[in-house]
Protein backbone atom coordinates (compact mmCIF):
# COMPACT_ATOMS: atom_id res chain seq x y z
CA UNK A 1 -39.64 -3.52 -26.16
CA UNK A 2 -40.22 -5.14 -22.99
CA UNK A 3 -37.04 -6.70 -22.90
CA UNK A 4 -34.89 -3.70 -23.22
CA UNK A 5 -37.02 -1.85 -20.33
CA UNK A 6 -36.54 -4.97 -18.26
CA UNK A 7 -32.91 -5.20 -18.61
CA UNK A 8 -32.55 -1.46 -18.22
CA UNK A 9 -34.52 -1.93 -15.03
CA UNK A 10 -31.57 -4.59 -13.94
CA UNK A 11 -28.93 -2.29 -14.94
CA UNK A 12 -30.21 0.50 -13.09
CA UNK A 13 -30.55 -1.19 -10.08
CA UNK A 14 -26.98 -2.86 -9.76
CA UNK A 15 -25.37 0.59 -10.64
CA UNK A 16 -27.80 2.10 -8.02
CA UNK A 17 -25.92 -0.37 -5.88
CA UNK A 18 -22.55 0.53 -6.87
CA UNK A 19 -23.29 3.98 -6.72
CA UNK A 20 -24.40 3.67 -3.02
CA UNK A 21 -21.12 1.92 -2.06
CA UNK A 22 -19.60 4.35 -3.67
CA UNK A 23 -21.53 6.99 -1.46
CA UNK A 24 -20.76 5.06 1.68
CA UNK A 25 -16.95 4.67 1.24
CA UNK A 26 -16.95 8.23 0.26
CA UNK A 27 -18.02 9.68 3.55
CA UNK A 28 -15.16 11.38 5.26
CA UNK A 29 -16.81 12.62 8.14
CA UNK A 30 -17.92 8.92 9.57
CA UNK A 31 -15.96 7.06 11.42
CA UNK A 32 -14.68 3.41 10.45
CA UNK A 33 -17.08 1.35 12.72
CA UNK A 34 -20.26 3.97 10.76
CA UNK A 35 -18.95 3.07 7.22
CA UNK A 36 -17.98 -0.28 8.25
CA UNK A 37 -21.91 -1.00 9.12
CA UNK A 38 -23.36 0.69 6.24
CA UNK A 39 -21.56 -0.92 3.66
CA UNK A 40 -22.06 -4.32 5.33
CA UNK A 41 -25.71 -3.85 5.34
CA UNK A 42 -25.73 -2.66 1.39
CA UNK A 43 -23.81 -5.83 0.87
CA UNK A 44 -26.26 -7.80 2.25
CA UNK A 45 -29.18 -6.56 0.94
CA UNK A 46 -27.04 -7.14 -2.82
CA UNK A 47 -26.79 -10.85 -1.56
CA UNK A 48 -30.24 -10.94 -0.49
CA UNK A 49 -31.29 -9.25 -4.02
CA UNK A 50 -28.79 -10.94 -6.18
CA UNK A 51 -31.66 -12.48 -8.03
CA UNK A 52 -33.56 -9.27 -8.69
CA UNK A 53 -30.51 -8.19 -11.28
CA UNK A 54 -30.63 -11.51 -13.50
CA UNK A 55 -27.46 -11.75 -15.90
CA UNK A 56 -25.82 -8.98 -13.73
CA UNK A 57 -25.80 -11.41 -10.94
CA UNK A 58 -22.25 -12.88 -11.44
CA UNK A 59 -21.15 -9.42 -11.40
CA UNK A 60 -22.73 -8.50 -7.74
CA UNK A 61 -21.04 -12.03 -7.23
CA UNK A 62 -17.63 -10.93 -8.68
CA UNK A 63 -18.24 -7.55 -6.28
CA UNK A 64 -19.18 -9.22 -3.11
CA UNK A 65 -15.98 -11.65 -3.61
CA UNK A 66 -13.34 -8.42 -3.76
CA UNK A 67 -15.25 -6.48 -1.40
CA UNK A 68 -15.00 -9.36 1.26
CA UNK A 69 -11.23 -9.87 0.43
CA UNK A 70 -10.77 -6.35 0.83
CA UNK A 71 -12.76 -5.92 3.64
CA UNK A 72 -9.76 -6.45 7.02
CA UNK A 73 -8.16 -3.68 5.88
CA UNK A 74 -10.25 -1.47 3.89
CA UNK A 75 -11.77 1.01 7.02
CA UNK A 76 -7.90 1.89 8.41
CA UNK A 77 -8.10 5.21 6.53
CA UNK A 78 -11.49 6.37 8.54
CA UNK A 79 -10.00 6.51 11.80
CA UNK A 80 -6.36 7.45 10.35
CA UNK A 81 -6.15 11.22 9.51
CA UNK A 82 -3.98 12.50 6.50
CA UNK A 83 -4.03 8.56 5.46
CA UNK A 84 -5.26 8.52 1.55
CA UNK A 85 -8.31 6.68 0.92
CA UNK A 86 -7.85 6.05 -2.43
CA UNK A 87 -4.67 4.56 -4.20
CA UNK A 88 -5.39 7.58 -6.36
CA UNK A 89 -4.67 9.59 -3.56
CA UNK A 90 -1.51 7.29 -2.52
CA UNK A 91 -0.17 7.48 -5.96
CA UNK A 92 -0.16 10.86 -5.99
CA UNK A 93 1.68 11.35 -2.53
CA UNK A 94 4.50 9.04 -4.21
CA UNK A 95 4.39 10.84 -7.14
CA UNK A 96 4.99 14.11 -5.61
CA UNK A 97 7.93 12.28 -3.53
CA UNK A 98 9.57 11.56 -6.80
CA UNK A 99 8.78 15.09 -8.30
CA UNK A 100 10.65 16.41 -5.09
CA UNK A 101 13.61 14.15 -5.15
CA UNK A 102 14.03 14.76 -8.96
CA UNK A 103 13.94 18.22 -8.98
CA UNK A 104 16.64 18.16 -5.84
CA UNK A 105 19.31 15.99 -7.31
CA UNK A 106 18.50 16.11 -11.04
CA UNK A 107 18.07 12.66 -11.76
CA UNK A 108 15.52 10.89 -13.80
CA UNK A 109 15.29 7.97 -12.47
CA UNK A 110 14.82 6.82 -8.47
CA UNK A 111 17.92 7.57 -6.78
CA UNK A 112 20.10 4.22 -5.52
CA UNK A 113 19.30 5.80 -1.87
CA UNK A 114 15.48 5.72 -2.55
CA UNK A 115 15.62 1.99 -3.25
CA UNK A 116 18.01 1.13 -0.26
CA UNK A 117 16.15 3.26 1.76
CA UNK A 118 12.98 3.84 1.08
CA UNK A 119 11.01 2.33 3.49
CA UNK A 120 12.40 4.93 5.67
CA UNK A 121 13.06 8.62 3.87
CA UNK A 122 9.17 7.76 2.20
CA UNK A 123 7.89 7.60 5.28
CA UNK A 124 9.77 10.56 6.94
CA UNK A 125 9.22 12.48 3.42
CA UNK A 126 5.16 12.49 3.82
CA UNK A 127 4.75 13.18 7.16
CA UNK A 128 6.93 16.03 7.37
CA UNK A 129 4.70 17.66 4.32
CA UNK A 130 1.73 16.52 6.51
CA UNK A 131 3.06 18.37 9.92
CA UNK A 132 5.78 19.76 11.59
CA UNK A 133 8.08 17.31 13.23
CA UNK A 134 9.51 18.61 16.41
CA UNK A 135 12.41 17.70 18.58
CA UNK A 136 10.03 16.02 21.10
CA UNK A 137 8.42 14.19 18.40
CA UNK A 138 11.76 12.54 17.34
CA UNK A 139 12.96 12.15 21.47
CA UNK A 140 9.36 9.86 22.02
CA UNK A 141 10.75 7.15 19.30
CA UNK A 142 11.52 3.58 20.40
CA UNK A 143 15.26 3.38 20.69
CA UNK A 144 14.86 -0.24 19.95
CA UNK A 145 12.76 0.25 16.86
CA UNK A 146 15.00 2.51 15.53
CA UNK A 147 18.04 0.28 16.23
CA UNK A 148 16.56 -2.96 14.04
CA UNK A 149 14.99 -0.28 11.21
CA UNK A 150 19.00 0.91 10.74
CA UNK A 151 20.33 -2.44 11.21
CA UNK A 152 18.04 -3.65 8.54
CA UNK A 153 18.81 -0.69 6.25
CA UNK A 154 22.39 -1.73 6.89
CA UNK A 155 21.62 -5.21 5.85
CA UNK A 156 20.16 -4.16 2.29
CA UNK A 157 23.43 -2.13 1.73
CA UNK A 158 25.91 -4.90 2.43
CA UNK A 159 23.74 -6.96 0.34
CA UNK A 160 23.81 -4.45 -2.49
CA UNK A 161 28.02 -3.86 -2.02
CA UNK A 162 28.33 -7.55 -2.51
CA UNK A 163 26.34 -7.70 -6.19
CA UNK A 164 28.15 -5.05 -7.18
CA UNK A 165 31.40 -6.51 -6.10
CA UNK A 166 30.41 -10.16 -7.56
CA UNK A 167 29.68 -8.20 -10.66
CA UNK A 168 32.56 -6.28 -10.94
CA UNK A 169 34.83 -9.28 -10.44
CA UNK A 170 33.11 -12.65 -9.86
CA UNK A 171 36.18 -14.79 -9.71
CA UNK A 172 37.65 -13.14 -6.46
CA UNK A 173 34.19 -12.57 -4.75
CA UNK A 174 33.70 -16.57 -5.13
CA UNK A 175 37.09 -17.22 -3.72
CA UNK A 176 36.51 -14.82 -1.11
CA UNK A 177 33.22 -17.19 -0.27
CA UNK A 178 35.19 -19.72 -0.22
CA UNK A 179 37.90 -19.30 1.89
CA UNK A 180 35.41 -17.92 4.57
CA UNK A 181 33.53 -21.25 4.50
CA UNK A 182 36.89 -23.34 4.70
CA UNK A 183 37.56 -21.12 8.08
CA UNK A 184 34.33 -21.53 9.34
CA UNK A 185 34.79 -25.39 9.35
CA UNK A 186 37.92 -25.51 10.74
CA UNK A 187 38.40 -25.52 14.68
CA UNK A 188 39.02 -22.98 16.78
């Protein structure tokens, strides 16, 4: 019987420290630098007290290895309002993108326009269910951001015209290729 209330006593105490990471990461109200301190310290005191848990050490091990690969970028949503904190959360702002888009066009699938340009309706998408986006909003943009974002965009279409055109008819696509790189060698 002893051995059951001593490995109870380890199991308690790891999940007490998972738990109070939990806690810590859950605290909405403190900024990144507060969190950022308290869960460093909880860390390591589990370090410090890896022993005290016996068999459940290599799993404080296994926690203390993702937490510290995690850890550059795990504080941006403290200091970052209407940012989700949990992929939970980012899942669902996705999924209610896609519920949105569906119920607009009537398509099942992603629309060919969501892949091509994702990166920026997404992004335009969430924040103008987060706020209101105003005419001065869209006048303080960077020109020159804006610029390389459509001349990317731009980029992914031509490269998306040209499978569909090599699929559609291979032999004159290739021959196409080809007589651009004769021209390019010759001289001008």
């Amino acid at each position: 019987m002893e051995i059951a209330g001593g490995a109870f006593a380890t199991l308690y105490l790891a999940f007490g420290w998972v738990h109070q990471a939990a806690h810590i990461l859950g605290q909405v109200d403190l900024g990144a630098v507060a969190i950022r301190s308290q869960l460093g310290g909880l860390l390591g005191a589990m370090q410090r007290h890896r022993d005290a848990v016996g068999d459940l050490g290599s799993g404080v091990d296994h926690f203390l290895k993702v937490s510290r690969s995690y850890w550059p970028g795990l504080f941006a949503c403290y200091d970052t309002s209407d940012l989700p904190r949990t992929n939970n959360d980012l899942e669902q702002a996705f999924g209610s993108h896609r519920y949105h888009e569906r119920r607009a066009c009537g398509r099942k699938g992603a629309s060919p326009s969501l892949v091509l340009r994702g990166s920026a309706r997404l992004i335009a998408a969430l924040a103008s269910r987060t706020r209101e986006v105003s005419a001065a909003d869209l006048a303080a943009a960077d020109p020159e951001k804006w610029k390389r974002l459509r001349a990317e965009l731009e980029e992914r279409r031509l490269r998306r015209v040209d499978r569909r055109r090599f699929r559609r008819d291979h032999d004159s696509y290739l021959k196409d290729l080809e007589t651009k790189l004769i021209q390019s060698r010759l001289p001008a």
